[in-house]
N, C-alpha and C. Protein backbone atom coordinates (compact mmCIF):
# COMPACT_ATOMS: atom_id res chain seq x y z
N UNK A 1 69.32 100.38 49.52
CA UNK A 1 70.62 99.76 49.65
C UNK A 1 70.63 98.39 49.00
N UNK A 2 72.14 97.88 48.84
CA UNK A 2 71.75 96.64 48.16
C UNK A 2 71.92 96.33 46.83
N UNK A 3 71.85 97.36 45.86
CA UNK A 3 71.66 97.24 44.72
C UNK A 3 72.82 96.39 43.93
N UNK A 4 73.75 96.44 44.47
CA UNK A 4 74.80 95.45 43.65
C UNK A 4 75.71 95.05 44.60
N UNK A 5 74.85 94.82 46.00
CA UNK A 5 75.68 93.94 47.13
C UNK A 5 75.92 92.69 46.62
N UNK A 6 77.25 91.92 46.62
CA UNK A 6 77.27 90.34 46.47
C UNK A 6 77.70 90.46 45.33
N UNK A 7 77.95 92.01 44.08
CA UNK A 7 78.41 91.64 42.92
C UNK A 7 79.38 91.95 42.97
N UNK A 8 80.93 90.67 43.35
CA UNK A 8 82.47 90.89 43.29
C UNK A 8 82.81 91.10 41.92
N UNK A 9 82.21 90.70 41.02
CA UNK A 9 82.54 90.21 39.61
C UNK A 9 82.15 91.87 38.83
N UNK A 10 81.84 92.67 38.91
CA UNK A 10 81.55 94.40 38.74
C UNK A 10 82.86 94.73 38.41
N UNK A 11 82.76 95.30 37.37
CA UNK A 11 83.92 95.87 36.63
C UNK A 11 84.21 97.48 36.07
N UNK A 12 82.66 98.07 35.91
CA UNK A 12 82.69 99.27 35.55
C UNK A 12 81.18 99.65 35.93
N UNK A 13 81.20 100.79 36.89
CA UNK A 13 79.61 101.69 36.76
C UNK A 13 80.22 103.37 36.21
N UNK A 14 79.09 103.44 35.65
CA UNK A 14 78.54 104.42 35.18
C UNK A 14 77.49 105.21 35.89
N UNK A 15 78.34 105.88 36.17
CA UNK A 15 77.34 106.92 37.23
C UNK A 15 76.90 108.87 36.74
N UNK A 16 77.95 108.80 35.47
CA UNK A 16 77.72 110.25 35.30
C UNK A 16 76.35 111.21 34.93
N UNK A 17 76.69 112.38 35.19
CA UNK A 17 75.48 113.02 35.46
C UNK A 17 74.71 113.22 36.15
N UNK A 18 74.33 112.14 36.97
CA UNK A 18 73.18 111.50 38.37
C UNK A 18 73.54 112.64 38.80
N UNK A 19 72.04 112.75 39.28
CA UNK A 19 72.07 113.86 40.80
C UNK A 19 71.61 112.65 42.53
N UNK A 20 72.89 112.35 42.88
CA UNK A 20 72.38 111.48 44.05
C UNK A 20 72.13 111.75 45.12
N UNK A 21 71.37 113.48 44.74
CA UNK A 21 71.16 113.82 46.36
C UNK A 21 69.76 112.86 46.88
N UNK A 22 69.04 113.00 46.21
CA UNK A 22 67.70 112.22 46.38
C UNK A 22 67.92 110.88 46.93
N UNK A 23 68.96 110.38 47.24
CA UNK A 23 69.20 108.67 47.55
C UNK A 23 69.79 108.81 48.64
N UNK A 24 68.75 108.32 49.77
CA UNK A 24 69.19 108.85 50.94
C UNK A 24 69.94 107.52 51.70
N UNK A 25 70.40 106.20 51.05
CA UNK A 25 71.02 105.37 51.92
C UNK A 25 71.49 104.68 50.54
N UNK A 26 73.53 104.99 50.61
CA UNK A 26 73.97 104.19 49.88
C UNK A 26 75.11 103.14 50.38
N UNK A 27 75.13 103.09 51.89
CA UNK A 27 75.89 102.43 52.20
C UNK A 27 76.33 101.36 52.12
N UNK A 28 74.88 100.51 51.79
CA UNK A 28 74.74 98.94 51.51
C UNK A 28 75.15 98.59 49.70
N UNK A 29 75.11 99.95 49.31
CA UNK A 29 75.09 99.69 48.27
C UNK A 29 76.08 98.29 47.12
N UNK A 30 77.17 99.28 47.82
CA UNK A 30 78.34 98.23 47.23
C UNK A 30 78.90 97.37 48.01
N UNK A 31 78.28 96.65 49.08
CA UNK A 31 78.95 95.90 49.66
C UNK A 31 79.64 94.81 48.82
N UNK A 32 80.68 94.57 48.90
CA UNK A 32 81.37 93.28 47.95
C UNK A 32 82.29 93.95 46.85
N UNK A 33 81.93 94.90 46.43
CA UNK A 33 82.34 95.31 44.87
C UNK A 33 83.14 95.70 45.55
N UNK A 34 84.49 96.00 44.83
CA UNK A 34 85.36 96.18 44.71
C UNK A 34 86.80 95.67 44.05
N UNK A 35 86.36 94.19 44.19
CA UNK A 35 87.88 93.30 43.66
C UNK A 35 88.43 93.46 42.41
N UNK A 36 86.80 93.54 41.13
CA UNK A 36 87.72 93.26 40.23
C UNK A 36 87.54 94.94 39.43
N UNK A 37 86.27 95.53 39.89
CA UNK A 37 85.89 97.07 39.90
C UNK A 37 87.62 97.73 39.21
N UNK A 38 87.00 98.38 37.83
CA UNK A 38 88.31 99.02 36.85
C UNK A 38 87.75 100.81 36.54
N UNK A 39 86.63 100.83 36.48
CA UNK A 39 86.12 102.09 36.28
C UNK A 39 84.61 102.70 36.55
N UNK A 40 84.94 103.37 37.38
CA UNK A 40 83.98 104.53 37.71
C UNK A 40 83.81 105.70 37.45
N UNK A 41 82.85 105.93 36.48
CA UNK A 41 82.60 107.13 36.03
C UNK A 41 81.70 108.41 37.18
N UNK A 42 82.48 109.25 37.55
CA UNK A 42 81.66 110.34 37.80
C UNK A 42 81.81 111.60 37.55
N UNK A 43 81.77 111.69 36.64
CA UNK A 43 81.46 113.03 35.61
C UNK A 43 80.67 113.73 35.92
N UNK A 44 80.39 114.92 36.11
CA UNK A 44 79.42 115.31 36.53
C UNK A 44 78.43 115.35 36.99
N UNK A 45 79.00 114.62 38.08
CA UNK A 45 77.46 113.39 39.19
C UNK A 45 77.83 114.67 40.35
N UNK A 46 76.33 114.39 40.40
CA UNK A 46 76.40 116.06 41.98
C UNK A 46 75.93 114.84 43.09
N UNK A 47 76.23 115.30 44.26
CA UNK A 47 76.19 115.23 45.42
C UNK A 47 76.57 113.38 46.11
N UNK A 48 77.90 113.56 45.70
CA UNK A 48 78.53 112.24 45.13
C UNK A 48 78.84 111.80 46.97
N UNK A 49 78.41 110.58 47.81
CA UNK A 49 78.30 110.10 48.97
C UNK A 49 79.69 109.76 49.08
N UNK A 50 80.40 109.63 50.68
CA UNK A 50 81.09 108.39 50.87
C UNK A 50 81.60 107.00 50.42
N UNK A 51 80.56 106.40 50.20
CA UNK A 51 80.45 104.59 49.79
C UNK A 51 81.10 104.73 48.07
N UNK A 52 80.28 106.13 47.33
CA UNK A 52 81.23 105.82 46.20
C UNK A 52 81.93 106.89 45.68
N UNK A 53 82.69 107.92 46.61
CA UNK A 53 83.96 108.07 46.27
C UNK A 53 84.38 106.92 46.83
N UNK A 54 84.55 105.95 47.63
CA UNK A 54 85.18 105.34 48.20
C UNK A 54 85.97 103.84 46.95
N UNK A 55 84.54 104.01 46.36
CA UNK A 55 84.42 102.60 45.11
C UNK A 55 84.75 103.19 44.21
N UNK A 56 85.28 104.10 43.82
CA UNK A 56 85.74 104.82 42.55
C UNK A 56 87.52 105.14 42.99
N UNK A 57 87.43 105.55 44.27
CA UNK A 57 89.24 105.33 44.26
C UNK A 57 89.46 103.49 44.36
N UNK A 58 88.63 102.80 44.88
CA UNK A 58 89.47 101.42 44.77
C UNK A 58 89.48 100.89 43.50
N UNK A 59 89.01 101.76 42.56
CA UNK A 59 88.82 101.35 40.51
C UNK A 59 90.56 102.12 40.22
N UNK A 60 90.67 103.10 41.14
CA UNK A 60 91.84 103.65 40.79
C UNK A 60 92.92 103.02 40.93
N UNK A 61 92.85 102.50 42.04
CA UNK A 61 93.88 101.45 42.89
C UNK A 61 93.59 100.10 41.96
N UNK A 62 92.79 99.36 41.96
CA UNK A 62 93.02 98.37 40.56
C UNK A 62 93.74 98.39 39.79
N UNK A 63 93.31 99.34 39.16
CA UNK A 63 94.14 99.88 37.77
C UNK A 63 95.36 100.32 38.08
N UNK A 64 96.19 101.04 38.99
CA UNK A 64 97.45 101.11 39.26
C UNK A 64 97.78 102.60 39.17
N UNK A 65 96.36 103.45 38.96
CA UNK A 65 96.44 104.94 38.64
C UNK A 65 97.67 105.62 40.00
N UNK A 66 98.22 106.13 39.04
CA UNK A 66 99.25 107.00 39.81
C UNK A 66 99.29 108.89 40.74
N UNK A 67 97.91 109.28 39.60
CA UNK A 67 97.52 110.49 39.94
C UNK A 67 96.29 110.30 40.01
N UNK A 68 95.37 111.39 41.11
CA UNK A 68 94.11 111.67 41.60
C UNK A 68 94.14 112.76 41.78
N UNK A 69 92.38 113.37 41.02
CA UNK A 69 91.95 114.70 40.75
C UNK A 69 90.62 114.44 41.26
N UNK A 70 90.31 115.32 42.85
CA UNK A 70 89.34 115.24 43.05
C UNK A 70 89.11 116.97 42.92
N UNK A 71 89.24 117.89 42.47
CA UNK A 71 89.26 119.46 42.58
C UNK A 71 88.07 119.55 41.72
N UNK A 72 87.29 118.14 40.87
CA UNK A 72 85.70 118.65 39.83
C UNK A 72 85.48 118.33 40.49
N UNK A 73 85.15 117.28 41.69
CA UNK A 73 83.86 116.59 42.18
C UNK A 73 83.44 117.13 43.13
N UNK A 74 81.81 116.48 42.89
CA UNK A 74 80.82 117.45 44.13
C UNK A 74 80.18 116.57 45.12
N UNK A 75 80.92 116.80 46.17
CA UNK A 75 80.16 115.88 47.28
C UNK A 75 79.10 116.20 47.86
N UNK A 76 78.57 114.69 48.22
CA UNK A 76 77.09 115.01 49.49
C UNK A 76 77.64 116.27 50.27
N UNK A 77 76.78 117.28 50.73
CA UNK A 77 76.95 117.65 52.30
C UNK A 77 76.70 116.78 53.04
N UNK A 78 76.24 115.75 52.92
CA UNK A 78 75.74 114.69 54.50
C UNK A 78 77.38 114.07 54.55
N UNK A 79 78.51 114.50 53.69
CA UNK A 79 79.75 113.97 53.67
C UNK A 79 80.37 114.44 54.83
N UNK A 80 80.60 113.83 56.21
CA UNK A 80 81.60 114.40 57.06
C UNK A 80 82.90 114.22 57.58
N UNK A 81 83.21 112.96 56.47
CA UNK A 81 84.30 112.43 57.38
C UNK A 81 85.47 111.97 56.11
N UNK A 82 86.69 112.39 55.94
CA UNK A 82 87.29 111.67 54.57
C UNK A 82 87.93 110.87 55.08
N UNK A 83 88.06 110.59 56.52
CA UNK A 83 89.33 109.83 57.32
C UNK A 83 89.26 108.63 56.52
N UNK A 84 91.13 108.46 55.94
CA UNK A 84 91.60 107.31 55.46
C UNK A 84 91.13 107.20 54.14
N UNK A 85 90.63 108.38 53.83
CA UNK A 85 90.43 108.18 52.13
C UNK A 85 91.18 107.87 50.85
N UNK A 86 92.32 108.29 51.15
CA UNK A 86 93.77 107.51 50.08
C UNK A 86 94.40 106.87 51.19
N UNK A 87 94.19 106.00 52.38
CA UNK A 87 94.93 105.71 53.06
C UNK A 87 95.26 104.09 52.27
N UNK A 88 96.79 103.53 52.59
CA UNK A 88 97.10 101.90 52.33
C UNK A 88 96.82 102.34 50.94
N UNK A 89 97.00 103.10 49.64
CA UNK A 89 97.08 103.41 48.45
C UNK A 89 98.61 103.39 47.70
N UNK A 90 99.11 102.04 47.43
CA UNK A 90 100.78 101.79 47.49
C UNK A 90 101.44 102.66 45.91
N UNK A 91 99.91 102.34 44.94
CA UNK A 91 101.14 103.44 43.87
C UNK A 91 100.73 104.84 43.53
N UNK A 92 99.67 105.36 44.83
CA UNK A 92 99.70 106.67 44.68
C UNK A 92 100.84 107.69 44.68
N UNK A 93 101.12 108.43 43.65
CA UNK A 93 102.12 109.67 43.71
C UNK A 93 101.70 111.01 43.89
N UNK A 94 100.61 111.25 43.02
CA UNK A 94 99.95 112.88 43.39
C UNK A 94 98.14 113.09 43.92
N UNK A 95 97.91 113.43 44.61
CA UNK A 95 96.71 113.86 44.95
C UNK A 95 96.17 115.83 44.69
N UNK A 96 95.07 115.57 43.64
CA UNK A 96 94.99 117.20 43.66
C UNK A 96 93.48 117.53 44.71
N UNK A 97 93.32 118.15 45.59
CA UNK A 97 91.90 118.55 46.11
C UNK A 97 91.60 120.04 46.06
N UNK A 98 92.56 120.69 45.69
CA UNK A 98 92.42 122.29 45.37
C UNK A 98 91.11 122.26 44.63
N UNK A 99 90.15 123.28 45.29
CA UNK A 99 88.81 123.51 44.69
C UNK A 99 87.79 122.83 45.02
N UNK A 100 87.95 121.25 45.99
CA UNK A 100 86.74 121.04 46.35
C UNK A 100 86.10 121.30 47.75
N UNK A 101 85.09 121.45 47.66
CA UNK A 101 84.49 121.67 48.77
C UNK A 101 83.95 120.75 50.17
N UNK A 102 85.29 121.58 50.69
CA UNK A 102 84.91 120.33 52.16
C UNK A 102 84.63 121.40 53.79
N UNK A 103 83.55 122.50 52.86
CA UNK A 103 82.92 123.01 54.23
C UNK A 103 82.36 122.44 55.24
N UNK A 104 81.81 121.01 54.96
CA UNK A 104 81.19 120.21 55.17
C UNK A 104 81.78 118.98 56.26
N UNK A 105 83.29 119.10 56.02
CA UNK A 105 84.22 118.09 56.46
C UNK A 105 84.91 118.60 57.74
N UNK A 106 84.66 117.32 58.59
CA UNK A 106 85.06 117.74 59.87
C UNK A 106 86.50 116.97 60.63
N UNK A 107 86.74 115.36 59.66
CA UNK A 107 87.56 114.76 59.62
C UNK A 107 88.10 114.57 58.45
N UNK A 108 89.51 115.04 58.52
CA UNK A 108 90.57 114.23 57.61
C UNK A 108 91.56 113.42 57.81
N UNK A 109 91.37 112.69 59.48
CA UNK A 109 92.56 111.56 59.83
C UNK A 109 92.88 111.18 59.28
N UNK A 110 94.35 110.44 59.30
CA UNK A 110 94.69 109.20 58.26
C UNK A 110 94.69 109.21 56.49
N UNK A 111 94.35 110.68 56.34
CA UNK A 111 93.89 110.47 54.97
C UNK A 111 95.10 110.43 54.01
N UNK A 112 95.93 110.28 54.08
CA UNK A 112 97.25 109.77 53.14
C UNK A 112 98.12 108.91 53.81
N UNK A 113 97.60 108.09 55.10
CA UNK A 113 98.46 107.34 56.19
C UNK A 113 99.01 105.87 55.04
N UNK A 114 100.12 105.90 55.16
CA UNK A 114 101.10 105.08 54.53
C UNK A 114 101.09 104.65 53.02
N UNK A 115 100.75 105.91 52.84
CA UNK A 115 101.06 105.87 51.01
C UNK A 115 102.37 106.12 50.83
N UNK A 116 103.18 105.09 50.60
CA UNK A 116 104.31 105.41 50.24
C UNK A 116 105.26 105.24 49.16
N UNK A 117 104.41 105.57 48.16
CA UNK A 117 104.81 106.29 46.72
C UNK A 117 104.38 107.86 46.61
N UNK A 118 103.33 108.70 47.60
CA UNK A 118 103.34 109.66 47.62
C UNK A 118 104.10 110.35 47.39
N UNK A 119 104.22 111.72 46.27
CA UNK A 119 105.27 112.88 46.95
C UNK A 119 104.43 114.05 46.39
N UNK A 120 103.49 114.38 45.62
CA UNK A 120 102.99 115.74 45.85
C UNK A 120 101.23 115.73 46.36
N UNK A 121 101.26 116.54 46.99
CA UNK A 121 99.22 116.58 47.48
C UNK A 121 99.29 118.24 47.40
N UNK A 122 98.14 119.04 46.41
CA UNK A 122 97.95 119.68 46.38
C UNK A 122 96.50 120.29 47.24
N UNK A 123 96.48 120.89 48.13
CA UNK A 123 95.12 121.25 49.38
C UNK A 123 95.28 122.54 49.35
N UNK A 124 95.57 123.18 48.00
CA UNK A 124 95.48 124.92 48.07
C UNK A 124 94.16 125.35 48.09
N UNK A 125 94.39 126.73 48.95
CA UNK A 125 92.46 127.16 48.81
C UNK A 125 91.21 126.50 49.57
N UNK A 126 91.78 125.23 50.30
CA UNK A 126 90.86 124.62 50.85
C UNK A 126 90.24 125.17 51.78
N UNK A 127 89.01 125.07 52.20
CA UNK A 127 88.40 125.92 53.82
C UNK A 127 88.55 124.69 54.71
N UNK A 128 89.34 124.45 55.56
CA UNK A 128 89.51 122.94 56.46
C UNK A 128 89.12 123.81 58.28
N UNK A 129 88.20 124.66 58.15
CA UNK A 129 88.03 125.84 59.22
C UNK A 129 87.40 124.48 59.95
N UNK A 130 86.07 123.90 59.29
CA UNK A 130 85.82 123.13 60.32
C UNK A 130 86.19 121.70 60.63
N UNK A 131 87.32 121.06 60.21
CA UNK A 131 88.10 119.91 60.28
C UNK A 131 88.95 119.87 61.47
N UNK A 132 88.60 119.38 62.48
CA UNK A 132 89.06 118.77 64.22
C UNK A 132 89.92 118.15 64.02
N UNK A 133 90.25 117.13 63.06
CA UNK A 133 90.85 116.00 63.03
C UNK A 133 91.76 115.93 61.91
N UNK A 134 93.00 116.14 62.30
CA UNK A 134 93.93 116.26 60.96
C UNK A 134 95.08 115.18 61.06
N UNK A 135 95.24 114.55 62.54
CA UNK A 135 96.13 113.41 63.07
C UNK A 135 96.17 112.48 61.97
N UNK A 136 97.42 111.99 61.98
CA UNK A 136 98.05 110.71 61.14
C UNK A 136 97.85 111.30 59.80
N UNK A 137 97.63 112.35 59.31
CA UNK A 137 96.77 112.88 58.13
C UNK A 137 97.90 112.29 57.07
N UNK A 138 99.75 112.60 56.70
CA UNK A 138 100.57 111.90 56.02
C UNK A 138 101.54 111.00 56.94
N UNK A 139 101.16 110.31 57.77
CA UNK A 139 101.76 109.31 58.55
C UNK A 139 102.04 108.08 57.95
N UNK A 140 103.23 107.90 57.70
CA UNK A 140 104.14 106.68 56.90
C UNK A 140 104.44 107.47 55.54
N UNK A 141 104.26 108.80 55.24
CA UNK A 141 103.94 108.65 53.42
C UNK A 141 105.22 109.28 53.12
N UNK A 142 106.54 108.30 53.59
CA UNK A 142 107.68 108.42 53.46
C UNK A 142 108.78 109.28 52.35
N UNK A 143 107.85 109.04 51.32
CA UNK A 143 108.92 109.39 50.04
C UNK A 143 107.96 111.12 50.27
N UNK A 144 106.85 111.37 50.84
CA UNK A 144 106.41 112.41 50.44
C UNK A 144 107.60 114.01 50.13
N UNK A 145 107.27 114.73 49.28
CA UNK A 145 108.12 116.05 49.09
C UNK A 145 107.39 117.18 48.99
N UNK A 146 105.97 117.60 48.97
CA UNK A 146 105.65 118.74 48.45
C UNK A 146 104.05 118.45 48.70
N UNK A 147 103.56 119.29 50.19
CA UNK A 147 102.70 119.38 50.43
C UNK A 147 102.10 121.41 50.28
N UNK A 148 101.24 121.56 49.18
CA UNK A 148 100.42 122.78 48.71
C UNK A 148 99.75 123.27 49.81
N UNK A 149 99.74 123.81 50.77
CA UNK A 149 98.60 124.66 51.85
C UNK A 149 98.38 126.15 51.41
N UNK A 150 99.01 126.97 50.17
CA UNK A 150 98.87 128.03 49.96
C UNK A 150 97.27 128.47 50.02
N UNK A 151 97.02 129.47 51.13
CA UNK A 151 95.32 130.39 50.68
C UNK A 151 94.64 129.17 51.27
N UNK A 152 95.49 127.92 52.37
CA UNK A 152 94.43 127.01 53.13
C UNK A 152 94.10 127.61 54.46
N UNK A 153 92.29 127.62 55.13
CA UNK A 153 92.62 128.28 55.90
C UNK A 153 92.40 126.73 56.86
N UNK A 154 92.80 126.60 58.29
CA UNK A 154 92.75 125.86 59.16
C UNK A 154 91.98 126.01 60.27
N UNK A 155 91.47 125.02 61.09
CA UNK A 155 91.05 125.44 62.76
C UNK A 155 91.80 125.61 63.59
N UNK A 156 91.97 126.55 64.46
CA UNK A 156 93.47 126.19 65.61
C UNK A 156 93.35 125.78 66.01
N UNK A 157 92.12 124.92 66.54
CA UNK A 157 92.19 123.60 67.39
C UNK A 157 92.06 122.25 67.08
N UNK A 158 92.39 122.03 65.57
CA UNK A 158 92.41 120.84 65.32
C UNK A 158 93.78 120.28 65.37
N UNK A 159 93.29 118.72 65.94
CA UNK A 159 94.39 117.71 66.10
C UNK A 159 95.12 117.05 64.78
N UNK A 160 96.40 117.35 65.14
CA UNK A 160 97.58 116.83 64.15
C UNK A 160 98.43 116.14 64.71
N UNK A 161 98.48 115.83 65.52
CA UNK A 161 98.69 114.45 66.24
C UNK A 161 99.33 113.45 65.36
N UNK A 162 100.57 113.49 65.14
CA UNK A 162 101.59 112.49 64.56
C UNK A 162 100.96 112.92 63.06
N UNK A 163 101.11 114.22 62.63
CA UNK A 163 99.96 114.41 61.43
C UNK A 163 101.28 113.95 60.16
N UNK A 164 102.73 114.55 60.48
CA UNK A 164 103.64 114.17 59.38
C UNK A 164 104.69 112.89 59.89
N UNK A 165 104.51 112.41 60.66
CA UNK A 165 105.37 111.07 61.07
C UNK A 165 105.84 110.48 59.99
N UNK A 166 107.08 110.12 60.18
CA UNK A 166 107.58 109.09 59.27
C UNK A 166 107.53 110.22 57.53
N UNK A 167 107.34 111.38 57.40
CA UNK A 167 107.19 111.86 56.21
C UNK A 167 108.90 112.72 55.65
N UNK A 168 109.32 111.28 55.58
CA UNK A 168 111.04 111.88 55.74
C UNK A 168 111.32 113.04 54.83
N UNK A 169 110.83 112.98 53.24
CA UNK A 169 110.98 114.14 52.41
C UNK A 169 110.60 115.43 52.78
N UNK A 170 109.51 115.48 53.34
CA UNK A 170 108.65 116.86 53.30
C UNK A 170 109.32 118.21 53.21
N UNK A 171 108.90 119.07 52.31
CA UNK A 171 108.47 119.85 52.02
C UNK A 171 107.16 120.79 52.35
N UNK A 172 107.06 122.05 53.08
CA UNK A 172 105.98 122.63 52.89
C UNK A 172 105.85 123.85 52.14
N UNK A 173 104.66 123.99 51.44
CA UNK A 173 104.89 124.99 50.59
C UNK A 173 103.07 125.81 51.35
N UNK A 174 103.45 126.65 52.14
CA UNK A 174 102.05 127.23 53.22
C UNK A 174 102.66 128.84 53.68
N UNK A 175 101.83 129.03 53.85
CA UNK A 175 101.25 130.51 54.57
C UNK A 175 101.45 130.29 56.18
N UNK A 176 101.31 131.43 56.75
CA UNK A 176 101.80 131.07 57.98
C UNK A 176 100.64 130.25 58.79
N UNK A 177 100.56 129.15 59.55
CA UNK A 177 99.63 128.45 60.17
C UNK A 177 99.70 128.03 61.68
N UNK A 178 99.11 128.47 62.62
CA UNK A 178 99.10 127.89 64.11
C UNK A 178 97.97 127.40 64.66
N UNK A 179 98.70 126.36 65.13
CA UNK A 179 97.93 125.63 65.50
C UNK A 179 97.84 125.51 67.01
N UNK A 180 97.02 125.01 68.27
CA UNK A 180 97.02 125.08 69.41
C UNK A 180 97.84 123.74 69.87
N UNK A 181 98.28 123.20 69.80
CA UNK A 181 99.05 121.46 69.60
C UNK A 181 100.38 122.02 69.21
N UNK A 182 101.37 121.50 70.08
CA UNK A 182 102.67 121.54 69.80
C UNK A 182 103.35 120.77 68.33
N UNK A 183 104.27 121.08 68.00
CA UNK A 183 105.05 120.46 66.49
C UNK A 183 105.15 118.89 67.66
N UNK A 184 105.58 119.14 69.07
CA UNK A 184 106.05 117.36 69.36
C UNK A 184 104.82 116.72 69.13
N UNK A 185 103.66 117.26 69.37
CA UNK A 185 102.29 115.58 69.27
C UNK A 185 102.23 116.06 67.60
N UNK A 186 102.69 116.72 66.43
CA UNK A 186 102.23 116.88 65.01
C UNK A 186 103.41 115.76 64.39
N UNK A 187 104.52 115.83 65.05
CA UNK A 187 105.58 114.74 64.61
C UNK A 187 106.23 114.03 65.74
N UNK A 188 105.68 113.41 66.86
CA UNK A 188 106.00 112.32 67.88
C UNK A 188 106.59 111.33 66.60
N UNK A 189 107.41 110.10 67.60
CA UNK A 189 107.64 109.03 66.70
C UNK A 189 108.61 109.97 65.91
N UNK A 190 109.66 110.41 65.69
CA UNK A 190 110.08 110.67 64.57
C UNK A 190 111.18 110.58 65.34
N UNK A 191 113.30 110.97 64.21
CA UNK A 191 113.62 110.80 64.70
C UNK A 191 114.73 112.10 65.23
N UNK A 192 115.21 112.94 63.89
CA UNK A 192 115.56 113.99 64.68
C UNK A 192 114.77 115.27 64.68
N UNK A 193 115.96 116.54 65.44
CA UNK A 193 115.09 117.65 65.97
C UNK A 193 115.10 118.59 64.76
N UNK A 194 114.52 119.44 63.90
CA UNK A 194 114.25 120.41 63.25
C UNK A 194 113.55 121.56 63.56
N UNK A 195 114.04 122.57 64.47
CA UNK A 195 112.94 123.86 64.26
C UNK A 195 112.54 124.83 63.29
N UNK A 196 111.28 124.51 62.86
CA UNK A 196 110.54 124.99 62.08
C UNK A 196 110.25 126.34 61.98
N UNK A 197 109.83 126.97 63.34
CA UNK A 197 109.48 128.17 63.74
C UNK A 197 110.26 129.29 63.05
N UNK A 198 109.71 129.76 61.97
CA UNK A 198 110.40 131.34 61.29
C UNK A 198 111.08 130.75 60.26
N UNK A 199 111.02 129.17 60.14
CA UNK A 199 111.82 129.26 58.65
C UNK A 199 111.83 129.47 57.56
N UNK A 200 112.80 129.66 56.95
CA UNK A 200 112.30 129.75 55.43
C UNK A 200 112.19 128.48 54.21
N UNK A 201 111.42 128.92 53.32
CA UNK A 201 111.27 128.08 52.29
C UNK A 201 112.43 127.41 51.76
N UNK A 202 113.08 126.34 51.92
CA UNK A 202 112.06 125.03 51.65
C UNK A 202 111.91 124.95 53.43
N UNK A 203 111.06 124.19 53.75
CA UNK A 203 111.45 123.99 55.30
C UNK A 203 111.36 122.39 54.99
N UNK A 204 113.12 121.88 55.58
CA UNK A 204 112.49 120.15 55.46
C UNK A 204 112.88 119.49 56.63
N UNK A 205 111.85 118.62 56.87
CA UNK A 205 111.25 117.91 57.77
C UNK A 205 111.98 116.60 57.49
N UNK A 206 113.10 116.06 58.54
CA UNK A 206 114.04 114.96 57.60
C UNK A 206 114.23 113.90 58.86
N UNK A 207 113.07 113.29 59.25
CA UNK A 207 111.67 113.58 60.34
C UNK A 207 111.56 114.82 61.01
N UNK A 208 110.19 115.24 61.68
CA UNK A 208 110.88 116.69 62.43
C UNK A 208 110.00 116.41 63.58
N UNK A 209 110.75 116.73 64.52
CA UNK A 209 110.19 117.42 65.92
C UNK A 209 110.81 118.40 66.06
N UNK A 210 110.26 118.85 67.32
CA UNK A 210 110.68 120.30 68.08
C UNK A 210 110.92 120.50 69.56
N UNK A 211 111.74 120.78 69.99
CA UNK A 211 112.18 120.71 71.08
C UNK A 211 111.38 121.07 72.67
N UNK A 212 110.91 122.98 72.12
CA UNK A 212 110.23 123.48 72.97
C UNK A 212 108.57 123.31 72.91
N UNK A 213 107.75 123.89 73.81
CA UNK A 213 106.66 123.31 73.76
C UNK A 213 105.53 124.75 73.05
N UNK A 214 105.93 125.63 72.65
CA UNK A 214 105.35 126.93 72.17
C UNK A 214 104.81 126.01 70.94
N UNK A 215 103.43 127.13 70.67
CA UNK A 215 102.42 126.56 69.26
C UNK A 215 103.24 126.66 68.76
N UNK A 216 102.55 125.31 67.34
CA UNK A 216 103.26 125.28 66.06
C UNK A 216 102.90 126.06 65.23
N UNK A 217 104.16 127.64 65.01
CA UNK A 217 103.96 128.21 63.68
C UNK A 217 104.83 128.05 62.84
N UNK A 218 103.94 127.85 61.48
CA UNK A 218 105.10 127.74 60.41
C UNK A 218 104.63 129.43 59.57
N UNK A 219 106.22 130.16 59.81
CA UNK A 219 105.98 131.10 59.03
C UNK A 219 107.23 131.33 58.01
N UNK A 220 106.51 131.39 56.79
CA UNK A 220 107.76 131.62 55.71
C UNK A 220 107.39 132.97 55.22
């Protein structure tokens, strides 16, 4: 750890190719970097940690990047947690994750919480079987319109807990999904009623709750 703690003044690493499974502690790594940090290369870097996806989206956010493609990259398995990974990201608009692998991932809290330039996230195909934690997941991401769940499969007992709050546009574009958690704790805080249950495509959420307390299915 350590290796370029204390360097604010870091502007570009080059990381492609690396295989970083062998580096078993990168947490310390970047402490500091980030401020003036413009580009991170990871190109075909396998078993890519926490600490720097983390330092490679704040190169994105520098720069003012508008779209994110994480569907090449290959994460650690020791990766368990994405909570808040585009979270506070003000000129994000699209997120793609279709194709990567988050068998591994058990939390996705918060992970688009108040992006609000958001409006498309593509999560087709994803396996989120073992992800508990899906709460606040687009909470604040106001302008959002067009969330991808097609061929996603889910846990039924994971928490979504205020998961679309405040997501006045929404759009879902999904397969049918239930969950054990009512639509009221998936959109508490919101302000009117929308039942979801059996609708059809588009279904919009212009905030949504739900009245009765039966699981949340969305079937189109």
């Amino acid at each position: 750890g350590g290796m370029f703690s204390g360097d604010s003044n870091l502007e570009s690493l080059d990381l492609s190719g690396l295989d970083l499974s062998k580096v078993t502690n990168t947490n310390n790594m970047f402490d500091w970097v980030g401020g003036k940090i413009k580009s991170v290369n990871i190109t075909n870097t396998k078993s890519i940690p926490r600490s720097i996806l983390d330092i490679y989206l704040k190169a994105l956010s520098n720069t003012g990047t508008t779209t994110v493609d994480l569907s090449g990259i290959n994460l650690s398995p020791n990766v368990t947690s994405l909570h808040g990974l585009f979270a506070n990201m003000p000129n994000l608009g699209s997120a793609n994750l279709s194709g990567l692998d988050i068998s591994h991932i058990t939390d996705m809290g918060g992970m688009f919480f108040n992006d609000t330039s958001l409006k498309s996230v593509n999560l087709s195909g994803l396996n989120l079987e073992k992800v508990k934690d899906l709460s606040t997941m687009f909470y604040g991401a106001n302008n959002l319109e067009n969330v991808d769940f097609s061929n996603t499969k889910f846990a039924p007992d994971a928490n979504t807990n205020v998961m679309f709050a405040f997501a006045d546009n929404l759009i879902l574009n999904t397969p049918p999904i239930r969950f054990s958690v009512t639509l009221d704790e998936a959109a508490s805080n919101c302000e009117s009623d929308v039942d979801i249950v059996d609708a059809s495509i588009p279904a919009r959420i212009n905030p949504a709750t739900i009245a009765n307390k039966s699981p949340l299915l969305l079937k189109w």
